[in-house]
C-alpha atoms as a PDB file:
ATOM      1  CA  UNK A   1       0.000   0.000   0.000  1.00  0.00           C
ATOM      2  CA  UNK A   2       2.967   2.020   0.982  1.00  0.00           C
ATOM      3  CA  UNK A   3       4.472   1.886  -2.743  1.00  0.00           C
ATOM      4  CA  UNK A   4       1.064   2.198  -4.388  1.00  0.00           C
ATOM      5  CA  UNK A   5       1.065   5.502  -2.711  1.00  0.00           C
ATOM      6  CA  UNK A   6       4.603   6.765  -3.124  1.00  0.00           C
ATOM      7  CA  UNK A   7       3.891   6.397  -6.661  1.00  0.00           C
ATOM      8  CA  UNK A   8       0.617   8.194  -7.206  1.00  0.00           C
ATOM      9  CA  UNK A   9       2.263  10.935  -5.611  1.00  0.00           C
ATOM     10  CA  UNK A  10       5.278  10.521  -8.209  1.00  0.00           C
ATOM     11  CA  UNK A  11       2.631  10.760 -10.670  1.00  0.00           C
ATOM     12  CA  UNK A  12       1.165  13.531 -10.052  1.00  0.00           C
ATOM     13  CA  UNK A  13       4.036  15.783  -9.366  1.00  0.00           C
ATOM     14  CA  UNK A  14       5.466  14.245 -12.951  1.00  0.00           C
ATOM     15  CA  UNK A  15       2.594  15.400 -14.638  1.00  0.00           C
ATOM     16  CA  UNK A  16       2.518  19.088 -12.597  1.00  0.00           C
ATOM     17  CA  UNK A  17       6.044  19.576 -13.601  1.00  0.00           C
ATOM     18  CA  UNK A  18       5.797  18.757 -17.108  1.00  0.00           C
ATOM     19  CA  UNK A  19       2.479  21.341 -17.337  1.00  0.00           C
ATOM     20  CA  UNK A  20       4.478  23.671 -15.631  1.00  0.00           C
ATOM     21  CA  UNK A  21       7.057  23.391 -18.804  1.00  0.00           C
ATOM     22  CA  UNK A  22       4.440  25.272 -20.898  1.00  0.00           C
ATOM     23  CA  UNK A  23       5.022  29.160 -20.704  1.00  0.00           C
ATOM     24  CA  UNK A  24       1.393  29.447 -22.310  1.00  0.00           C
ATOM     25  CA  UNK A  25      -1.620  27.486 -22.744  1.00  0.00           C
ATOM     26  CA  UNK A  26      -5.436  27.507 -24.069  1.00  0.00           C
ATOM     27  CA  UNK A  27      -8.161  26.055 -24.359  1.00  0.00           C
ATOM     28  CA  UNK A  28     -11.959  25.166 -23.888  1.00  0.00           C
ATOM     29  CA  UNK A  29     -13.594  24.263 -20.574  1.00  0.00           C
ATOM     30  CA  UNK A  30     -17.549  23.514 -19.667  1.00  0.00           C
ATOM     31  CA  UNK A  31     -18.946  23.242 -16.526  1.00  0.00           C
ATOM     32  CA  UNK A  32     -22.056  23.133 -14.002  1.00  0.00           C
ATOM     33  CA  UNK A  33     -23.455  26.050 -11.485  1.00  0.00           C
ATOM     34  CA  UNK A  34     -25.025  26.532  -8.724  1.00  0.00           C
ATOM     35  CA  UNK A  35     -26.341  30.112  -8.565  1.00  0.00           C
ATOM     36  CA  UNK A  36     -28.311  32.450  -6.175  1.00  0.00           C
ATOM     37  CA  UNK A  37     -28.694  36.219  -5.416  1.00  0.00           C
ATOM     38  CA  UNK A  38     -27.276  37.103  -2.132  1.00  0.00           C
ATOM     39  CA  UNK A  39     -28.497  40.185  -0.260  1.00  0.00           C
ATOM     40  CA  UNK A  40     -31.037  41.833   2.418  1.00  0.00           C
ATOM     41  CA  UNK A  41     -34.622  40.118   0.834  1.00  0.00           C
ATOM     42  CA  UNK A  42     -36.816  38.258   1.326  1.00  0.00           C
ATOM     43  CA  UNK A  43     -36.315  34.180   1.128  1.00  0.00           C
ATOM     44  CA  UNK A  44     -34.505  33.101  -1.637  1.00  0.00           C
ATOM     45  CA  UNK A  45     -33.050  29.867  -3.522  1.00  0.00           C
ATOM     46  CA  UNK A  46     -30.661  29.100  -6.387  1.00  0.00           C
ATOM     47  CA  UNK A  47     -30.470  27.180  -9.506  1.00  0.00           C
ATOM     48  CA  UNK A  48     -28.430  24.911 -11.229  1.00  0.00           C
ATOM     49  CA  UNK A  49     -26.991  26.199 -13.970  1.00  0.00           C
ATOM     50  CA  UNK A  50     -24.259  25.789 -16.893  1.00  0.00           C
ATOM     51  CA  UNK A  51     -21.209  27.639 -18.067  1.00  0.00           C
ATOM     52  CA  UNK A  52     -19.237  26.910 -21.491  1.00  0.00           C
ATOM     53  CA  UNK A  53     -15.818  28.858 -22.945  1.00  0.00           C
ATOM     54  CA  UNK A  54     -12.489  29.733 -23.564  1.00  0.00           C
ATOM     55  CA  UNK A  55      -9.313  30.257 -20.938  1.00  0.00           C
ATOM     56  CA  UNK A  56      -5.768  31.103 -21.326  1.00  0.00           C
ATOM     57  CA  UNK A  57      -2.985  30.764 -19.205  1.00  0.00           C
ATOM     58  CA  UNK A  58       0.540  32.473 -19.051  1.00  0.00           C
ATOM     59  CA  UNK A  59       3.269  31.310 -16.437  1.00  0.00           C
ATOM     60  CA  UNK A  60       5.519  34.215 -15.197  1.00  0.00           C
ATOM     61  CA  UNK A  61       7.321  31.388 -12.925  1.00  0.00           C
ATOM     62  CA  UNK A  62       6.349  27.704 -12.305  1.00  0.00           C
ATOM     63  CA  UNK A  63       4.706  29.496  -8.754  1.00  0.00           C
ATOM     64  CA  UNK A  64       2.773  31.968 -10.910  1.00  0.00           C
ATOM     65  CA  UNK A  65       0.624  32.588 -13.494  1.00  0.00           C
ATOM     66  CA  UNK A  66      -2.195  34.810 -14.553  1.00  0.00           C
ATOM     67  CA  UNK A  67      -5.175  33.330 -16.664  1.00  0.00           C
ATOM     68  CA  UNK A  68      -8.147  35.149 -18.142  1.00  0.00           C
ATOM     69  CA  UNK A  69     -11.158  33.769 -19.187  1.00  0.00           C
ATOM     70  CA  UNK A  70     -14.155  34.372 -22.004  1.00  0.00           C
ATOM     71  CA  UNK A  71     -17.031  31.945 -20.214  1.00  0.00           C
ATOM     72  CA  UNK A  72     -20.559  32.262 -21.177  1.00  0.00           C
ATOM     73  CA  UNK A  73     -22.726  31.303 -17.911  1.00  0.00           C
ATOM     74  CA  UNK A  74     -26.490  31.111 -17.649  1.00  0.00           C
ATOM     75  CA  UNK A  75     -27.130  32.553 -13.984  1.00  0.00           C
ATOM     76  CA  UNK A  76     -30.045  33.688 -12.159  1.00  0.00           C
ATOM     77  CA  UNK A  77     -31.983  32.594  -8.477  1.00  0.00           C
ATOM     78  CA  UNK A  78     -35.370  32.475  -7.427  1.00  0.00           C
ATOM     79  CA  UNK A  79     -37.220  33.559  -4.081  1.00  0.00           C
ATOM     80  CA  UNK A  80     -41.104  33.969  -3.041  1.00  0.00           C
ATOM     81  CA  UNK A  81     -43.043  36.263  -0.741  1.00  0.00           C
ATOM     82  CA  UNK A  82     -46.382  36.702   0.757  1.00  0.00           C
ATOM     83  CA  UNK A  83     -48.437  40.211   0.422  1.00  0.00           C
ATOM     84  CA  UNK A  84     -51.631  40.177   1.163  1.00  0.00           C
ATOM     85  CA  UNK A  85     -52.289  36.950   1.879  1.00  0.00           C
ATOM     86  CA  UNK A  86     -51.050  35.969  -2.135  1.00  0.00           C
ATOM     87  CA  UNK A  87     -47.764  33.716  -2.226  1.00  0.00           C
ATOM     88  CA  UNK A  88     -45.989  34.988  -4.929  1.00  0.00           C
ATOM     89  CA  UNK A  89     -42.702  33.026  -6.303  1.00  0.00           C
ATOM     90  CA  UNK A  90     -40.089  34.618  -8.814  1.00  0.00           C
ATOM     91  CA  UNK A  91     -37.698  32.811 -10.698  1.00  0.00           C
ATOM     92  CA  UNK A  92     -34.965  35.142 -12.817  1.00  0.00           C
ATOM     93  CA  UNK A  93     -33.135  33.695 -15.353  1.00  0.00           C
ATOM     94  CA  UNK A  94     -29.925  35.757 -16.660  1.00  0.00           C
ATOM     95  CA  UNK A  95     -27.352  34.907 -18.851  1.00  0.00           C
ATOM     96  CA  UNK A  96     -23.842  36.677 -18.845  1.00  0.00           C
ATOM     97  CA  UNK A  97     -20.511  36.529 -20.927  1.00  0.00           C
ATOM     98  CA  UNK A  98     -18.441  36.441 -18.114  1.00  0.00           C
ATOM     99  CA  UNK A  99     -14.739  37.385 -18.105  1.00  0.00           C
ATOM    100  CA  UNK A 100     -12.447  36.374 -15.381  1.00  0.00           C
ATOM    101  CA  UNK A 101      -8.768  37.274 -14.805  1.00  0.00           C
ATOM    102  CA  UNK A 102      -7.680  34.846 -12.482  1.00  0.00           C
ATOM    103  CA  UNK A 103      -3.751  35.102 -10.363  1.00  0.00           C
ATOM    104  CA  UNK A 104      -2.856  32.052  -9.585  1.00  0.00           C
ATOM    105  CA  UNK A 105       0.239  30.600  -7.020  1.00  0.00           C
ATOM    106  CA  UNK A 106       0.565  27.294  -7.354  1.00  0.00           C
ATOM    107  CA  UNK A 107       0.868  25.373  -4.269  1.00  0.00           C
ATOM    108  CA  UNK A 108       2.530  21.971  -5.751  1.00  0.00           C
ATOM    109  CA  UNK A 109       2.749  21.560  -9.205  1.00  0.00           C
ATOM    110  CA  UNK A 110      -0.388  19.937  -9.686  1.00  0.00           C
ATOM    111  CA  UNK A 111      -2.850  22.501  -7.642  1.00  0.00           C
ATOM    112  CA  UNK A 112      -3.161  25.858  -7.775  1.00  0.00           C
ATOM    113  CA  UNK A 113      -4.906  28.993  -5.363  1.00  0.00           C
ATOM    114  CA  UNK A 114      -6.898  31.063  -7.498  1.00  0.00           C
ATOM    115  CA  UNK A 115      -7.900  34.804  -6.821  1.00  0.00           C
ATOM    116  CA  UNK A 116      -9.063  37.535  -9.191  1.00  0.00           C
ATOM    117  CA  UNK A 117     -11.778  39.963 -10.004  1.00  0.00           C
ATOM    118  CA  UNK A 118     -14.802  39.350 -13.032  1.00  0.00           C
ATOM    119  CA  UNK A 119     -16.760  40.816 -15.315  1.00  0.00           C
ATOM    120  CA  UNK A 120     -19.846  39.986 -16.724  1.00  0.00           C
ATOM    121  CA  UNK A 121     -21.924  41.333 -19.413  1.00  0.00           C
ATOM    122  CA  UNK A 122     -25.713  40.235 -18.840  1.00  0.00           C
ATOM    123  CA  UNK A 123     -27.266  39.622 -22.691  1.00  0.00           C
ATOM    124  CA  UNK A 124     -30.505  38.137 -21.380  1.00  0.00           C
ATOM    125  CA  UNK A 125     -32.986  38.525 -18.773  1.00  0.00           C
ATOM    126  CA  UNK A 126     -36.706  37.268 -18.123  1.00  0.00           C
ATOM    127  CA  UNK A 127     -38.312  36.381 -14.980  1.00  0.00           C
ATOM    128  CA  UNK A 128     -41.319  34.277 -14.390  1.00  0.00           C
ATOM    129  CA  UNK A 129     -43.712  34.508 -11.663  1.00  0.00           C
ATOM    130  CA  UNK A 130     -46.146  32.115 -10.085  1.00  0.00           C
ATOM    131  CA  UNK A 131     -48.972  33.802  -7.994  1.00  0.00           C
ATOM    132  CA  UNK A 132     -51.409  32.282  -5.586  1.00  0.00           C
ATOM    133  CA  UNK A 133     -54.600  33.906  -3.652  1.00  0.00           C
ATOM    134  CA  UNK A 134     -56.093  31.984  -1.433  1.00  0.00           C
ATOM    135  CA  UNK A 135     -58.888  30.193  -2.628  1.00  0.00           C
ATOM    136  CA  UNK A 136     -57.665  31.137  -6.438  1.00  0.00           C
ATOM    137  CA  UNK A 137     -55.691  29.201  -8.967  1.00  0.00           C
ATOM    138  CA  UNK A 138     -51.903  29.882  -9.614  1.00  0.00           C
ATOM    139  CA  UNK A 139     -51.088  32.345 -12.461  1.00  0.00           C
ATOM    140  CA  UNK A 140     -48.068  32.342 -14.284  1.00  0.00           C
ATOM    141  CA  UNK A 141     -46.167  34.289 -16.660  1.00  0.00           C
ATOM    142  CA  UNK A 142     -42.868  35.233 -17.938  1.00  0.00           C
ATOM    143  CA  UNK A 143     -41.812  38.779 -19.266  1.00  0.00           C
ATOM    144  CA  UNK A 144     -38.605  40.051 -20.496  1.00  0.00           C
ATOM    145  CA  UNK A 145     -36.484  41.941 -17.824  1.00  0.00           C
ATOM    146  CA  UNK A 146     -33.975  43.102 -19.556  1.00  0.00           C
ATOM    147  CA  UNK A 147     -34.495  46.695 -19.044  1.00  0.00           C
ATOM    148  CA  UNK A 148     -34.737  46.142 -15.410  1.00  0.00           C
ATOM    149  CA  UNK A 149     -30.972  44.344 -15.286  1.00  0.00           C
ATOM    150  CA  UNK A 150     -27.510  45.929 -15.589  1.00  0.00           C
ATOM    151  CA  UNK A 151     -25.699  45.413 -17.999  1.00  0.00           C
ATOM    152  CA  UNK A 152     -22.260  44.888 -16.521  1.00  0.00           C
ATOM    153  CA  UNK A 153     -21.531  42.867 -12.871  1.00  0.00           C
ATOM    154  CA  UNK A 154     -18.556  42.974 -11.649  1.00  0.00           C
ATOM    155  CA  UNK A 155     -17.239  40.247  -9.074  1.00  0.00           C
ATOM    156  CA  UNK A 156     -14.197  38.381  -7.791  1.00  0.00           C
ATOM    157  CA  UNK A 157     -13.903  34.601  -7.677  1.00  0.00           C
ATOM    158  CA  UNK A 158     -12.075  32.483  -5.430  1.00  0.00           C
ATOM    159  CA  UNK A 159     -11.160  28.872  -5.853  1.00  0.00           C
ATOM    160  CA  UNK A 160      -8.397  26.437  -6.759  1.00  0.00           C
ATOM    161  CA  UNK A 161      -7.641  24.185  -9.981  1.00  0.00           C
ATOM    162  CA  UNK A 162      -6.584  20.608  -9.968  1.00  0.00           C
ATOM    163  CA  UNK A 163      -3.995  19.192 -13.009  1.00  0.00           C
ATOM    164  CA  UNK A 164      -5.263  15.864 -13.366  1.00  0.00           C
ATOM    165  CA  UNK A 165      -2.983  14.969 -15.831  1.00  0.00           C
ATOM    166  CA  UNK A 166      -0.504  17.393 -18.726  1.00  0.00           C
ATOM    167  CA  UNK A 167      -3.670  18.691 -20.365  1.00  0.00           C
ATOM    168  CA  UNK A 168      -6.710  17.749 -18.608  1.00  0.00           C
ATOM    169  CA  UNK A 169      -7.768  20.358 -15.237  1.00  0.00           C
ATOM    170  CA  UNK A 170     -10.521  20.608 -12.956  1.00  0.00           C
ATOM    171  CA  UNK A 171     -11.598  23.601 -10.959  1.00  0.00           C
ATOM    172  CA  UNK A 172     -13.674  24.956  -7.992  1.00  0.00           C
ATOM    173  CA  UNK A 173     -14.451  28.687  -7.595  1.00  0.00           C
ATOM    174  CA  UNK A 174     -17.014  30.629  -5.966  1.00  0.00           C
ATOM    175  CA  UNK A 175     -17.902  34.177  -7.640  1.00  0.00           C
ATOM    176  CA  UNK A 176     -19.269  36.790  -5.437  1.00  0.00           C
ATOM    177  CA  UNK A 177     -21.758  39.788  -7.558  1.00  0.00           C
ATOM    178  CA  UNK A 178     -19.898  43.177  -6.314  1.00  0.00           C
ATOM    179  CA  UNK A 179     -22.355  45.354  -8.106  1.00  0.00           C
ATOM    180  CA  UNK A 180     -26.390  45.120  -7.865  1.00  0.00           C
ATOM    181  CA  UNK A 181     -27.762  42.557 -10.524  1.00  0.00           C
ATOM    182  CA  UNK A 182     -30.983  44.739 -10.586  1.00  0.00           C
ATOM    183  CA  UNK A 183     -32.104  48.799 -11.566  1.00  0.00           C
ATOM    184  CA  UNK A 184     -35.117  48.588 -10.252  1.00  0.00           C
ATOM    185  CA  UNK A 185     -35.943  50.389  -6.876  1.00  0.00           C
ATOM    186  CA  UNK A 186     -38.135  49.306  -3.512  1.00  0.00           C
ATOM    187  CA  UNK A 187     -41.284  46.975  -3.763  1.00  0.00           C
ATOM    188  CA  UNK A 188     -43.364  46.287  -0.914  1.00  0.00           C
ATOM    189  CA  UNK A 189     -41.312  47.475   1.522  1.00  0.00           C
ATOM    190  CA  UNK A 190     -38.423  45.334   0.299  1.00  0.00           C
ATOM    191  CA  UNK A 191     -34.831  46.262  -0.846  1.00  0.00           C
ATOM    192  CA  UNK A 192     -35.259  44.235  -4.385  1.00  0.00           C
ATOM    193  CA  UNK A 193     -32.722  46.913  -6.048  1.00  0.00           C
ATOM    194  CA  UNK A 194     -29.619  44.954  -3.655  1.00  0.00           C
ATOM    195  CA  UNK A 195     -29.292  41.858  -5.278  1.00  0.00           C
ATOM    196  CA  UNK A 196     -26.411  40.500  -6.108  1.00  0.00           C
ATOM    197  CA  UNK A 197     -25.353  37.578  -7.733  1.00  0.00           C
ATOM    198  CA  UNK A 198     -23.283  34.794  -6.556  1.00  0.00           C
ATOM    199  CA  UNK A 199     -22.287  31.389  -8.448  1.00  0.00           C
ATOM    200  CA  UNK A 200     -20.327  28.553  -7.164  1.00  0.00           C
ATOM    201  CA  UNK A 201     -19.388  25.933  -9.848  1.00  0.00           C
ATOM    202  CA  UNK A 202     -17.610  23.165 -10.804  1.00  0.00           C
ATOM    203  CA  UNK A 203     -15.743  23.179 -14.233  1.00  0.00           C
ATOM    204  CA  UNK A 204     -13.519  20.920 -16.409  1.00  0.00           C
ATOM    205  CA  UNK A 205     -10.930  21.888 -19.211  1.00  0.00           C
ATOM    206  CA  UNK A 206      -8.726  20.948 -21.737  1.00  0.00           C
ATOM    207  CA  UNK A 207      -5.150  22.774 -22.182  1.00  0.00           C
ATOM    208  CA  UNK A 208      -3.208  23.003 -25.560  1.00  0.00           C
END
């Protein structure tokens, strides 16, 4: 058992210091979300969500290297209320091109610490709400929010990246919204205009 593990861990440092050979590498990665709004609200949830793009990476030493990103990500949350004695549920569904520029110190060869702001471009919006009187049946319908979103959200992300082998990576990160996701003011007595987003994800990705 002893040997089996002596020479996983040979592996895996083989393979980080051969990556960390490459000055500069590309590539696609795809991955899955979990994303929510964070703020002072009322209750809210997330959804599970995608992302799909492009990275880069350029290694200034094999400790550090700096690697932006071009990642389209479909985002959004959902929460509900009662006013009135109506339940009423929202569910937004926003879509970003979201650019990361990620610093990353790498710990061993394999695993890396990664810290850096984002931006994000929204390039859809529409929410759909459910709404429930008592005694009545639920109503639905979904409207375009675009003009009620802004267009840019800016963020930082924190998380780590795994080398499981020369090319093939996976990563962790957690994105925090900065800026409000939202132009629209006070409702109900409720701060709606402070939502922000947040997205924690999972991702996987090829290097050349």
């Amino acid at each position: 058992m002893k040997k089996i593990t002596i020479a996983l861990v040979c592996m895996l440092l083989t393979a980080g210091a051969a990556m960390a050979q490459k000055k500069f590498t590309f590539g696609p990665k795809v991955g899955v979300d979990y994303t929510h709004f964070w703020g002072q609200y009322v209750k809210h949830d997330g959804l599970f969500n995608y992302q799909a793009g492009l990275f880069m990476e350029y290694r200034f030493t094999d400790k550090i290297s700096i690697a932006p990103e071009a990642v389209f990500a479909a985002q959004g949350g959902k929460f509900e209320m009662t006013f009135e004695g109506d339940v009423k549920k929202y569910t937004y569904n926003l879509n970003y091109i979201n650019i990361p520029v990620l610093f990353k110190y790498y710990i061993i060869p394999a695993l890396s610490f990664d810290l850096g702001p984002q931006l994000g471009i929204n390039v859809y919006s529409k929410v759909t709400s459910k709404i429930k009187g008592s005694g009545s049946a639920e109503s639905k319908n979904t409207t375009d929010n675009k003009d009620n979103t802004k267009t840019i959200d800016v963020g930082v992300g924190l998380g780590f990246t795994y080398n499981i082998t020369e090319d093939v990576f996976v990563q962790g990160r957690y994105t925090l919204g900065l800026t409000k996701a939202f132009n629209y003011g006070d409702a109900y007595g409720l701060d709606y205009k402070n939502r922000k987003n947040g997205n924690a994800q999972i991702a996987i990705g090829y290097r050349f």
